[in-house]
Protein backbone atom coordinates (compact mmCIF):
# COMPACT_ATOMS: atom_id res chain seq x y z
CA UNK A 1 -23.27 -24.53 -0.25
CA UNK A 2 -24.88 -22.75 2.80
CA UNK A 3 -21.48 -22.54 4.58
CA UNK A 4 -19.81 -21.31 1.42
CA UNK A 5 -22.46 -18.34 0.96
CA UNK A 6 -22.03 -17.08 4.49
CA UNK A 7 -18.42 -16.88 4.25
CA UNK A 8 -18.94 -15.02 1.12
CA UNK A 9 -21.29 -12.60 3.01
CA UNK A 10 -18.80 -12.21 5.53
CA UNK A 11 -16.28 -11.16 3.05
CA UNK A 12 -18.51 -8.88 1.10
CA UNK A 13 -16.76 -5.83 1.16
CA UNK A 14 -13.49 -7.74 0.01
CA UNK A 15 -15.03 -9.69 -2.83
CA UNK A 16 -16.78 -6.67 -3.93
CA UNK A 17 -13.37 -4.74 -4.21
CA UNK A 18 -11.93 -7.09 -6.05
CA UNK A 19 -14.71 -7.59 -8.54
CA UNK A 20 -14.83 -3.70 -9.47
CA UNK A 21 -10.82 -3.87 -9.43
CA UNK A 22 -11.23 -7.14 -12.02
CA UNK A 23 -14.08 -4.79 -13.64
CA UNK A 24 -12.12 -1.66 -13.96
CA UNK A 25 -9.00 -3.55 -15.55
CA UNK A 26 -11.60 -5.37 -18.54
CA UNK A 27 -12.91 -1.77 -18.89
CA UNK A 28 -10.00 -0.12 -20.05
CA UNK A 29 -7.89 -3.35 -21.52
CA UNK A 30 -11.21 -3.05 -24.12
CA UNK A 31 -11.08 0.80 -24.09
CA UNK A 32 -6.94 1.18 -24.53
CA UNK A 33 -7.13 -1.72 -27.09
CA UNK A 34 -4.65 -3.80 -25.09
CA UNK A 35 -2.34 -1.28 -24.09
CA UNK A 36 -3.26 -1.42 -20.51
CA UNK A 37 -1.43 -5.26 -19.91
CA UNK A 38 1.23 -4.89 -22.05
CA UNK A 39 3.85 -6.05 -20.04
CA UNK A 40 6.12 -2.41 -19.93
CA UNK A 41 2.99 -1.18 -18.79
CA UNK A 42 2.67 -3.66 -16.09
CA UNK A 43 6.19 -2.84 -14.63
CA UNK A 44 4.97 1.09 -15.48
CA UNK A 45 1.69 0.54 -13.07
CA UNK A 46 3.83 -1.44 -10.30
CA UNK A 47 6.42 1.66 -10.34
CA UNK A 48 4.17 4.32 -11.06
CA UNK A 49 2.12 3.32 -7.61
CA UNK A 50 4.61 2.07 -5.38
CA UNK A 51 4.57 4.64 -3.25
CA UNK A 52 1.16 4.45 -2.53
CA UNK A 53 1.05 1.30 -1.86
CA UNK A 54 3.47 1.13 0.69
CA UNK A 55 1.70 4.58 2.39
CA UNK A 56 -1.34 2.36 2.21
CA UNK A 57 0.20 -0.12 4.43
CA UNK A 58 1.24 2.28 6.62
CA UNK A 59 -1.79 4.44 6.30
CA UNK A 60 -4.50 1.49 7.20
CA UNK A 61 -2.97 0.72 10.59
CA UNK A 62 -3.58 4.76 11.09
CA UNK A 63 -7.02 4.35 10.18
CA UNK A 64 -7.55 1.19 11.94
CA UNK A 65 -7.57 3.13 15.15
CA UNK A 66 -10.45 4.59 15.44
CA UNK A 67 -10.76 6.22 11.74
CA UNK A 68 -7.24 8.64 12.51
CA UNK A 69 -5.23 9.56 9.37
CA UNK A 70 -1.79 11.31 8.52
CA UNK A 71 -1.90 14.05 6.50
CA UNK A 72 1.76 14.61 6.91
CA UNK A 73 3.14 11.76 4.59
CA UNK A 74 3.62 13.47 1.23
CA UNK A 75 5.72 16.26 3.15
CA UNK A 76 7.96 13.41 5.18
CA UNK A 77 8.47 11.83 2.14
CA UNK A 78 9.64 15.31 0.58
CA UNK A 79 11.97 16.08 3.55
CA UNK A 80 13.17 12.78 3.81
CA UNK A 81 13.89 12.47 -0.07
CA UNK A 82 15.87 16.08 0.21
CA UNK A 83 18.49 15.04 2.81
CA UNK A 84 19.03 11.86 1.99
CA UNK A 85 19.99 13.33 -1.99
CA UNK A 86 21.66 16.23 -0.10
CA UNK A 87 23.88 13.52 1.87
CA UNK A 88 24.45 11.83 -1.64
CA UNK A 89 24.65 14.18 -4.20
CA UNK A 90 25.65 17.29 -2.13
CA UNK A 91 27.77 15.39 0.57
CA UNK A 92 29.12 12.64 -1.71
CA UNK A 93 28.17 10.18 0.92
CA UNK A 94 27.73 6.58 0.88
CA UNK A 95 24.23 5.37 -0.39
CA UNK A 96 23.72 3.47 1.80
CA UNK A 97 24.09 6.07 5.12
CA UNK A 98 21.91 8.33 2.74
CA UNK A 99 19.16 6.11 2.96
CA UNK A 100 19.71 5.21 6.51
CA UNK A 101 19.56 8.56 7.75
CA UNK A 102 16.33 9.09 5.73
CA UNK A 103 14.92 6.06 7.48
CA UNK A 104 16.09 7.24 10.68
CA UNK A 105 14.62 10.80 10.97
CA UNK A 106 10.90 8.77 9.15
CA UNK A 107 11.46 7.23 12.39
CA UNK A 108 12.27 9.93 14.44
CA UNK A 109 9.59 12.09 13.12
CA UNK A 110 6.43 9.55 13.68
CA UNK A 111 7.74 9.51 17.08
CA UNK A 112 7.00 13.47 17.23
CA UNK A 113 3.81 13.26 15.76
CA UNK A 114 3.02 9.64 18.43
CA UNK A 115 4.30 11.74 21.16
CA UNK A 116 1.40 15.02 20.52
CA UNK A 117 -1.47 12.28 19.53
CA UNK A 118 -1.03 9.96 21.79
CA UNK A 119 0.19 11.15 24.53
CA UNK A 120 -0.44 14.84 24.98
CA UNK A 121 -3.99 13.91 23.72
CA UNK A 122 -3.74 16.82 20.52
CA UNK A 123 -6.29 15.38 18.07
CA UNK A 124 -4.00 13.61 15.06
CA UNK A 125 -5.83 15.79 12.30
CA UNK A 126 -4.08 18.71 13.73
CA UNK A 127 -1.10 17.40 14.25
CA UNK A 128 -0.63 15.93 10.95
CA UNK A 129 -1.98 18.74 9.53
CA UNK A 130 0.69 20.59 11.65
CA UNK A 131 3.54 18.20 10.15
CA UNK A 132 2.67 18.68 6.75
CA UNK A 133 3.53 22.37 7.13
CA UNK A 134 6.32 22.40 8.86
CA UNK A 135 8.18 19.74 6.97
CA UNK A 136 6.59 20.65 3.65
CA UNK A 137 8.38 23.96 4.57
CA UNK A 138 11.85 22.00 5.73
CA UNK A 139 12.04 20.95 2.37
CA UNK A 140 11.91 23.96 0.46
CA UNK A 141 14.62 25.47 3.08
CA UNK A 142 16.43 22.06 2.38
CA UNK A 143 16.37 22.31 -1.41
CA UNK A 144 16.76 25.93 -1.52
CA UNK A 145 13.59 26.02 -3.73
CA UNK A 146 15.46 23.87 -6.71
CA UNK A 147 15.62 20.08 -7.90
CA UNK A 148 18.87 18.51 -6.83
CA UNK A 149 19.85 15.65 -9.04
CA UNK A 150 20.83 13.18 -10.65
CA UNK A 151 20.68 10.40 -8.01
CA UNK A 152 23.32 7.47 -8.21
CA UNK A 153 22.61 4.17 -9.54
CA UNK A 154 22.67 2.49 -6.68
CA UNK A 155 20.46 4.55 -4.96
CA UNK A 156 17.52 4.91 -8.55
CA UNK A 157 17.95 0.38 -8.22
CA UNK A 158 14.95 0.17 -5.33
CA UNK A 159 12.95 2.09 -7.19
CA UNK A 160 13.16 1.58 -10.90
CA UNK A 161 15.91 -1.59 -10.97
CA UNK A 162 14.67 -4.86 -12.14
CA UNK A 163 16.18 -8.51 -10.71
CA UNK A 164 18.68 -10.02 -12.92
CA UNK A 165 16.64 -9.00 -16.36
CA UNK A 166 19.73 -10.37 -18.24
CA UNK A 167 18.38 -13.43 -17.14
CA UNK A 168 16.35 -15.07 -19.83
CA UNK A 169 15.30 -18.58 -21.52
CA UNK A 170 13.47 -17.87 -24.68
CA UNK A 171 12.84 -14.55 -24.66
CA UNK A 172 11.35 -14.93 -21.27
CA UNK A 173 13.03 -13.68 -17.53
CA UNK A 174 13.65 -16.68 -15.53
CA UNK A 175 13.45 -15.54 -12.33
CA UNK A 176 9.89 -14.21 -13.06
CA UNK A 177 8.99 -17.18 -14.34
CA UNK A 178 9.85 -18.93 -11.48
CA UNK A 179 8.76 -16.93 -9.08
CA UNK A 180 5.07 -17.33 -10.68
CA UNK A 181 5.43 -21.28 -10.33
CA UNK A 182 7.19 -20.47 -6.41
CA UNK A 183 4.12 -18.38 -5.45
CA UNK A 184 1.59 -20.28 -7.04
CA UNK A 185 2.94 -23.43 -4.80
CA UNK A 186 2.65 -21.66 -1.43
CA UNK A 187 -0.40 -20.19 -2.40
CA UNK A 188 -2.05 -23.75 -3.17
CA UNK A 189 -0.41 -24.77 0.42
CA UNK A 190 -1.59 -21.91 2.23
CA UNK A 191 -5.09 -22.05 1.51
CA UNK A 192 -5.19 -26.26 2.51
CA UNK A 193 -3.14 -24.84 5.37
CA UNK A 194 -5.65 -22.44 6.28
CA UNK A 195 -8.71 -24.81 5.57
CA UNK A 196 -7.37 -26.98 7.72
CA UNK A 197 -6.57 -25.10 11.05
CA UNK A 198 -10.62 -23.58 10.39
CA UNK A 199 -11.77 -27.21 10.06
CA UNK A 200 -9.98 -28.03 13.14
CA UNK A 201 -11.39 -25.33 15.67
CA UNK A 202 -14.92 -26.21 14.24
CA UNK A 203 -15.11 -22.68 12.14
CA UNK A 204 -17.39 -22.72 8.36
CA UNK A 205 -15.15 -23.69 5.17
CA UNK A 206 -15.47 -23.41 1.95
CA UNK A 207 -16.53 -26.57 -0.29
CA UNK A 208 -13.97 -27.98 -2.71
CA UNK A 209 -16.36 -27.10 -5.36
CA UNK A 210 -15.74 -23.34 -4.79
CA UNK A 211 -12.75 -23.42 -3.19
CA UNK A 212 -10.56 -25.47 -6.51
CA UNK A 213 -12.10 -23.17 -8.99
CA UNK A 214 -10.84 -19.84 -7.01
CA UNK A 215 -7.39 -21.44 -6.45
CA UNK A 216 -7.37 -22.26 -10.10
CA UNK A 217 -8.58 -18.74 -11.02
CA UNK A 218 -5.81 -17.07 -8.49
CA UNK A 219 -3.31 -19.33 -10.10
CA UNK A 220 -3.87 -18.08 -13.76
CA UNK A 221 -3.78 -14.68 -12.57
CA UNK A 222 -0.19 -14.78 -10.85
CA UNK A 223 1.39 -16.60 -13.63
CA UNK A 224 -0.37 -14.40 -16.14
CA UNK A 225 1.43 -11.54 -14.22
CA UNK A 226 4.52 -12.80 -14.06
CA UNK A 227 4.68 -14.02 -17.28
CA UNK A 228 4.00 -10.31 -18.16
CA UNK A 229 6.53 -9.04 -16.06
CA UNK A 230 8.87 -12.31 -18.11
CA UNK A 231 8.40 -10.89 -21.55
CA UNK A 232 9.68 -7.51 -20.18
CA UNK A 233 12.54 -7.10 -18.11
CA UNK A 234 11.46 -9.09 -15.09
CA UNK A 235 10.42 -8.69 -11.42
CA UNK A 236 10.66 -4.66 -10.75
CA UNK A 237 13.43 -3.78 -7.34
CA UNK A 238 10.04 -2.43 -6.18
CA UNK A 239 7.63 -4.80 -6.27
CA UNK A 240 9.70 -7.41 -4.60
CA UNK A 241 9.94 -4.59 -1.70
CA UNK A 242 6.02 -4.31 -1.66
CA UNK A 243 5.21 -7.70 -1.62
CA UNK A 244 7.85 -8.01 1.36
CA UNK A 245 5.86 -5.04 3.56
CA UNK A 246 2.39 -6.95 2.80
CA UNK A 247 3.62 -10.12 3.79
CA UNK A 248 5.13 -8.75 7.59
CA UNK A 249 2.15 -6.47 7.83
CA UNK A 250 -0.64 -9.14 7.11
CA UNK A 251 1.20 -11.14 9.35
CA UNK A 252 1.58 -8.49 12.32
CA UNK A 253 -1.82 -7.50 11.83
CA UNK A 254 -3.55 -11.30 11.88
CA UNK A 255 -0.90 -13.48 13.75
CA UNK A 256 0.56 -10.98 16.52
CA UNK A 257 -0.96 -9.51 19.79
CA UNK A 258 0.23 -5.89 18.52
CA UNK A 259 -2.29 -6.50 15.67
CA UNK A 260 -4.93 -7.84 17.46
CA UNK A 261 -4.76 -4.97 19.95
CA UNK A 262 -4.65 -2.28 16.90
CA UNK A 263 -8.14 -3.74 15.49
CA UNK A 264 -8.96 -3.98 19.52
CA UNK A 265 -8.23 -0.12 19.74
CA UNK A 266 -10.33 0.76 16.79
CA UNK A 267 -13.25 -1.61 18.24
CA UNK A 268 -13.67 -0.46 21.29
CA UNK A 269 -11.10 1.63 22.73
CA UNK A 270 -12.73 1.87 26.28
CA UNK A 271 -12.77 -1.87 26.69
CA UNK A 272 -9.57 -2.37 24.65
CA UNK A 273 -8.44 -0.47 27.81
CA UNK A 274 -10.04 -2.02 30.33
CA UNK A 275 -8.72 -5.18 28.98
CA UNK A 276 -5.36 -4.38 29.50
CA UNK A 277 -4.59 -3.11 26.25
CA UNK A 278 -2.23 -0.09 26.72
CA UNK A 279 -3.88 1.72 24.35
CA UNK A 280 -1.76 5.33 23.96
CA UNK A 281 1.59 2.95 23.43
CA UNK A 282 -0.84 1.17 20.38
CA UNK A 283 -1.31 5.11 18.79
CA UNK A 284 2.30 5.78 19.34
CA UNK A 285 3.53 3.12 17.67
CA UNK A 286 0.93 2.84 14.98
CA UNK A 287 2.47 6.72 14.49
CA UNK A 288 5.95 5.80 14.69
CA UNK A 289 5.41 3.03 11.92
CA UNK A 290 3.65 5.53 10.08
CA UNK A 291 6.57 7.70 9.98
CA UNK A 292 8.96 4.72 9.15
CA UNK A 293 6.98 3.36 5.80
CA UNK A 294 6.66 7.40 5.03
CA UNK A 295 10.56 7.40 4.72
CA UNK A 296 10.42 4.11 2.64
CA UNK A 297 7.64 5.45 0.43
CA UNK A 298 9.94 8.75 0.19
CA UNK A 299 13.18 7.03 -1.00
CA UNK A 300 11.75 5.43 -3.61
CA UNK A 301 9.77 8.33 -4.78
CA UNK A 302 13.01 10.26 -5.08
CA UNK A 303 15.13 7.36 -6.85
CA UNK A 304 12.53 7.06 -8.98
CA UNK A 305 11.81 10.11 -10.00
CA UNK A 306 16.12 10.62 -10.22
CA UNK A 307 15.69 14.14 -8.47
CA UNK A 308 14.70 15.65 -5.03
CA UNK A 309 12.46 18.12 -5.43
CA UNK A 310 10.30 20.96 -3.50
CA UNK A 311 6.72 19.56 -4.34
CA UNK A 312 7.49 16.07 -3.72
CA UNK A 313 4.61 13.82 -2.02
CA UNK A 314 2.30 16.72 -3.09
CA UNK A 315 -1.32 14.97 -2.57
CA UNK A 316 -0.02 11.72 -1.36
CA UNK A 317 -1.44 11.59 1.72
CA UNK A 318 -5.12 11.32 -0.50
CA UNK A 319 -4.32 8.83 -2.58
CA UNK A 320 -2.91 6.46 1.02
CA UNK A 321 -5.93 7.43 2.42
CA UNK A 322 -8.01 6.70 -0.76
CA UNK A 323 -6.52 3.70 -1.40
CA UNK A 324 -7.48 2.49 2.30
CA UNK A 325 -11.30 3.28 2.33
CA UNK A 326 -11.83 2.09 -1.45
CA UNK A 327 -10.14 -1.16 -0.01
CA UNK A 328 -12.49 -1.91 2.56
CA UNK A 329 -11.07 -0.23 5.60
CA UNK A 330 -14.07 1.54 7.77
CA UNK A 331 -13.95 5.11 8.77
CA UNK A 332 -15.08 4.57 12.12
CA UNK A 333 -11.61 2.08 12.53
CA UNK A 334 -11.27 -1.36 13.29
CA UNK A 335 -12.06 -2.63 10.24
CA UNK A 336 -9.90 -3.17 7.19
CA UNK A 337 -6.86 -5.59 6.07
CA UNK A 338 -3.54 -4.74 4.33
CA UNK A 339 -4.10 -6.60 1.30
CA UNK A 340 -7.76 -4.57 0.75
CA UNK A 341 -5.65 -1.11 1.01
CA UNK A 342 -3.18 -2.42 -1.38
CA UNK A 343 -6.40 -3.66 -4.23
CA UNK A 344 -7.41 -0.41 -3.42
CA UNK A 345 -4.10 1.46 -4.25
CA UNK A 346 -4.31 -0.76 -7.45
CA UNK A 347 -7.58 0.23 -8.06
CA UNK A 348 -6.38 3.95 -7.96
CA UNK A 349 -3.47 3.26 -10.27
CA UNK A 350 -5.36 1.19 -12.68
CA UNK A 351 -7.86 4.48 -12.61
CA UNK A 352 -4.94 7.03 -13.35
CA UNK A 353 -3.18 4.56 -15.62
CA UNK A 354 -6.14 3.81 -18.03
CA UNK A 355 -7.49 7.24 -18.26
CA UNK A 356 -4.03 8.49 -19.17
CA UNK A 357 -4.13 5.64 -21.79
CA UNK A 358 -7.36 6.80 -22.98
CA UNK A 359 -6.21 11.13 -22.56
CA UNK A 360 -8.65 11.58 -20.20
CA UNK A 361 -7.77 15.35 -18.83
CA UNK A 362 -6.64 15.40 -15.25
CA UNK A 363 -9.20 17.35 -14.46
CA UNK A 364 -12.02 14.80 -15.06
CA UNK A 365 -9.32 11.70 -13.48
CA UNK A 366 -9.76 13.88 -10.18
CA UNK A 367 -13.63 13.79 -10.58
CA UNK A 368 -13.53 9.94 -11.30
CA UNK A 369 -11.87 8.95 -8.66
CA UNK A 370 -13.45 11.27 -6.23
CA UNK A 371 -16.86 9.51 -7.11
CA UNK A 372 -15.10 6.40 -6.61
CA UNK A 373 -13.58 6.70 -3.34
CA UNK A 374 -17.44 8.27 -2.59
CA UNK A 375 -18.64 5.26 -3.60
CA UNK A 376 -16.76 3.35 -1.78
CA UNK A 377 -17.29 4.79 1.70
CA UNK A 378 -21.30 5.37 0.77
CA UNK A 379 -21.15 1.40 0.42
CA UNK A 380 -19.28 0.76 3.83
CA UNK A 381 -21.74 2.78 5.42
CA UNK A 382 -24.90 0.62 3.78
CA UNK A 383 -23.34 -2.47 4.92
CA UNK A 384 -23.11 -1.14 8.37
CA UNK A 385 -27.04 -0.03 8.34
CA UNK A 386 -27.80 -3.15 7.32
CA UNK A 387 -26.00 -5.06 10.35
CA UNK A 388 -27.83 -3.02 12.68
């Protein structure tokens, strides 16, 4: 029992994330009278927030070095959504070289900003803050000042297509179905996995008494959602791109020397350095990246929302760097996880979701959610006061 509460207080800030997310989604399932988990609503959360979560993902490893943050994101994504549809629309281009293009110059431009922050030393505030102007105002010369739409089918199928939703048994999408058995097998293996390997290099471990009841809890939860997702159409294009990105960036950040030398930078980057850690090639990459998922997050944006337009991304870069801090990452850097930014995205979306729901003005849903993100950096502060 002693080793199970210590790992618990070692995992505070996660477990308390997830409780207020778990808290927040009771709230308004009572308040909207069950609208909230209807299953179109589901899918309607999942596309509704995709971007952010992927910015998050991108967004974290930015903060994870020492606290730094893009502001630039919601303009890349703009730029990047306007010529890819002026390639495709305009040009009559293949989809395809549309959205390789786009991915290309995400690329290209995190370089740019990697180059200035990391190695000409220009503090990233300012040069994020430079990129959102000047591609905020590429865009508008892009676009000419007007929408261009719509977008093709093939190019709207990332963001709003669902996987074979013909596919059903009984009413019910059998590819969701058994994707909630799938996942709810490697989950079960992972965690023995995991228990294992800890038990083997001597490190605390949970009991079987806690540890069967969460598996069993985690379990009900997936195939709740899936089964959700079933009853509608299926597994959302989207989602299955999401849970792609968190699986290669939980494992970069926990299983790969890159990711160990990104928490490394945010730790300490004076001994990350003297350990060998070539810390400016860590910020330009961690820029680079940054401009890469921006791209991503902007391509869907646009094929969801069927249009390019001028204020695209407009306050984006708040709700990735929301999303991150209400998650658990800390402001100072080097500490935080992928999965923590992406409860916290779903935190935000539950937030803007529910109060929607419940006509809640947008006025007040900016107040809420300022308090919360307050909240949430007022209690990473605490915990570090009370380590000292």
């Amino acid at each position: 029992m002693g080793k199970t509460s210590s790992i618990i207080r070692g995992n505070l800030r996660q477990y308390v994330m997830i409780i207020a997310l778990v808290s927040v989604i009771i709230l308004f399932q009572i308040s909207t009278e069950g609208v909230l988990l209807m299953p179109l609503n589901i899918a309607n959360i999942i596309s509704q927030n995709s971007y952010i979560f992927i910015l998050a993902v991108g967004m974290l490893l930015a903060i994870l070095t020492n606290g730094n943050i893009d502001l630039s994101v919601g303009s890349v994504c703009a730029v990047v959504g306007a010529i890819s549809a002026v390639m495709v629309v305009k040009m009559d281009l293949p989809v395809f070289l549309g959205i390789g293009v786009g991915l290309g110059i995400g690329i290209i431009i995190g370089m740019w900003h990697g180059f200035w922050i990391a190695y000409a030393g220009v503090p990233a505030f300012i040069v994020t803050l430079a990129g959102m102007l000047i591609f905020r105002g590429l865009t508008m010369v892009i676009l000419q000042g007007t929408s261009l739409a719509p977008m093709p089918d093939s190019y709207k199928f990332i963001a709003s297509g669902f996987i074979a939703p013909d596919l059903q048994v009984a009413g019910l999408n059998l590819i969701a179905m058994i994707a909630g058995v799938v996942a709810s097998i490697l989950y079960v293996i992972s965690q023995m996995v995991s228990r294992g390997n800890k038990r083997k290099y001597g490190f605390d471990v949970q009991s079987y008494k806690s540890l069967i009841p969460q598996m069993a809890g985690m379990i009900i939860i997936v195939n709740a959602f899936t089964y959700a997702l079933a009853s509608y159409k299926g597994i959302p294009m989207v989602l299955v791109l999401v849970i792609a990105l968190v699986a290669i960036y939980t494992f970069i950040t926990t299983k790969t020397i890159p990711g160990r030398h990104i928490y490394a930078y945010g730790g300490n980057t004076v001994a990350a350095r003297l350990s060998g850690v070539n810390t400016k090639k860590v910020l330009f990459w961690v820029y680079v990246n940054m401009g890469l998922l921006s791209a991503v997050a902007g391509i869907v944006f646009t094929g969801r929302l069927n249009s390019a337009t001028p204020k695209a991304g407009v306050g984006f870069e708040l709700d990735a760097i929301a999303a991150c801090f209400i998650g658990g990452a800390s402001t100072t850097g080097g500490i935080g996880t992928v999965i923590g930014a992406i409860v916290g995205a779903l935190l935000m979306g539950v937030l803007n979701n529910g109060m929607s729901i419940m006509g809640v003005s947008i006025d007040w849903q900016q107040t809420i959610k300022g308090l919360v993100l307050l909240a949430a950096v007022a209690f990473d502060v605490y915990s570090k006061s009370k380590t000292k």
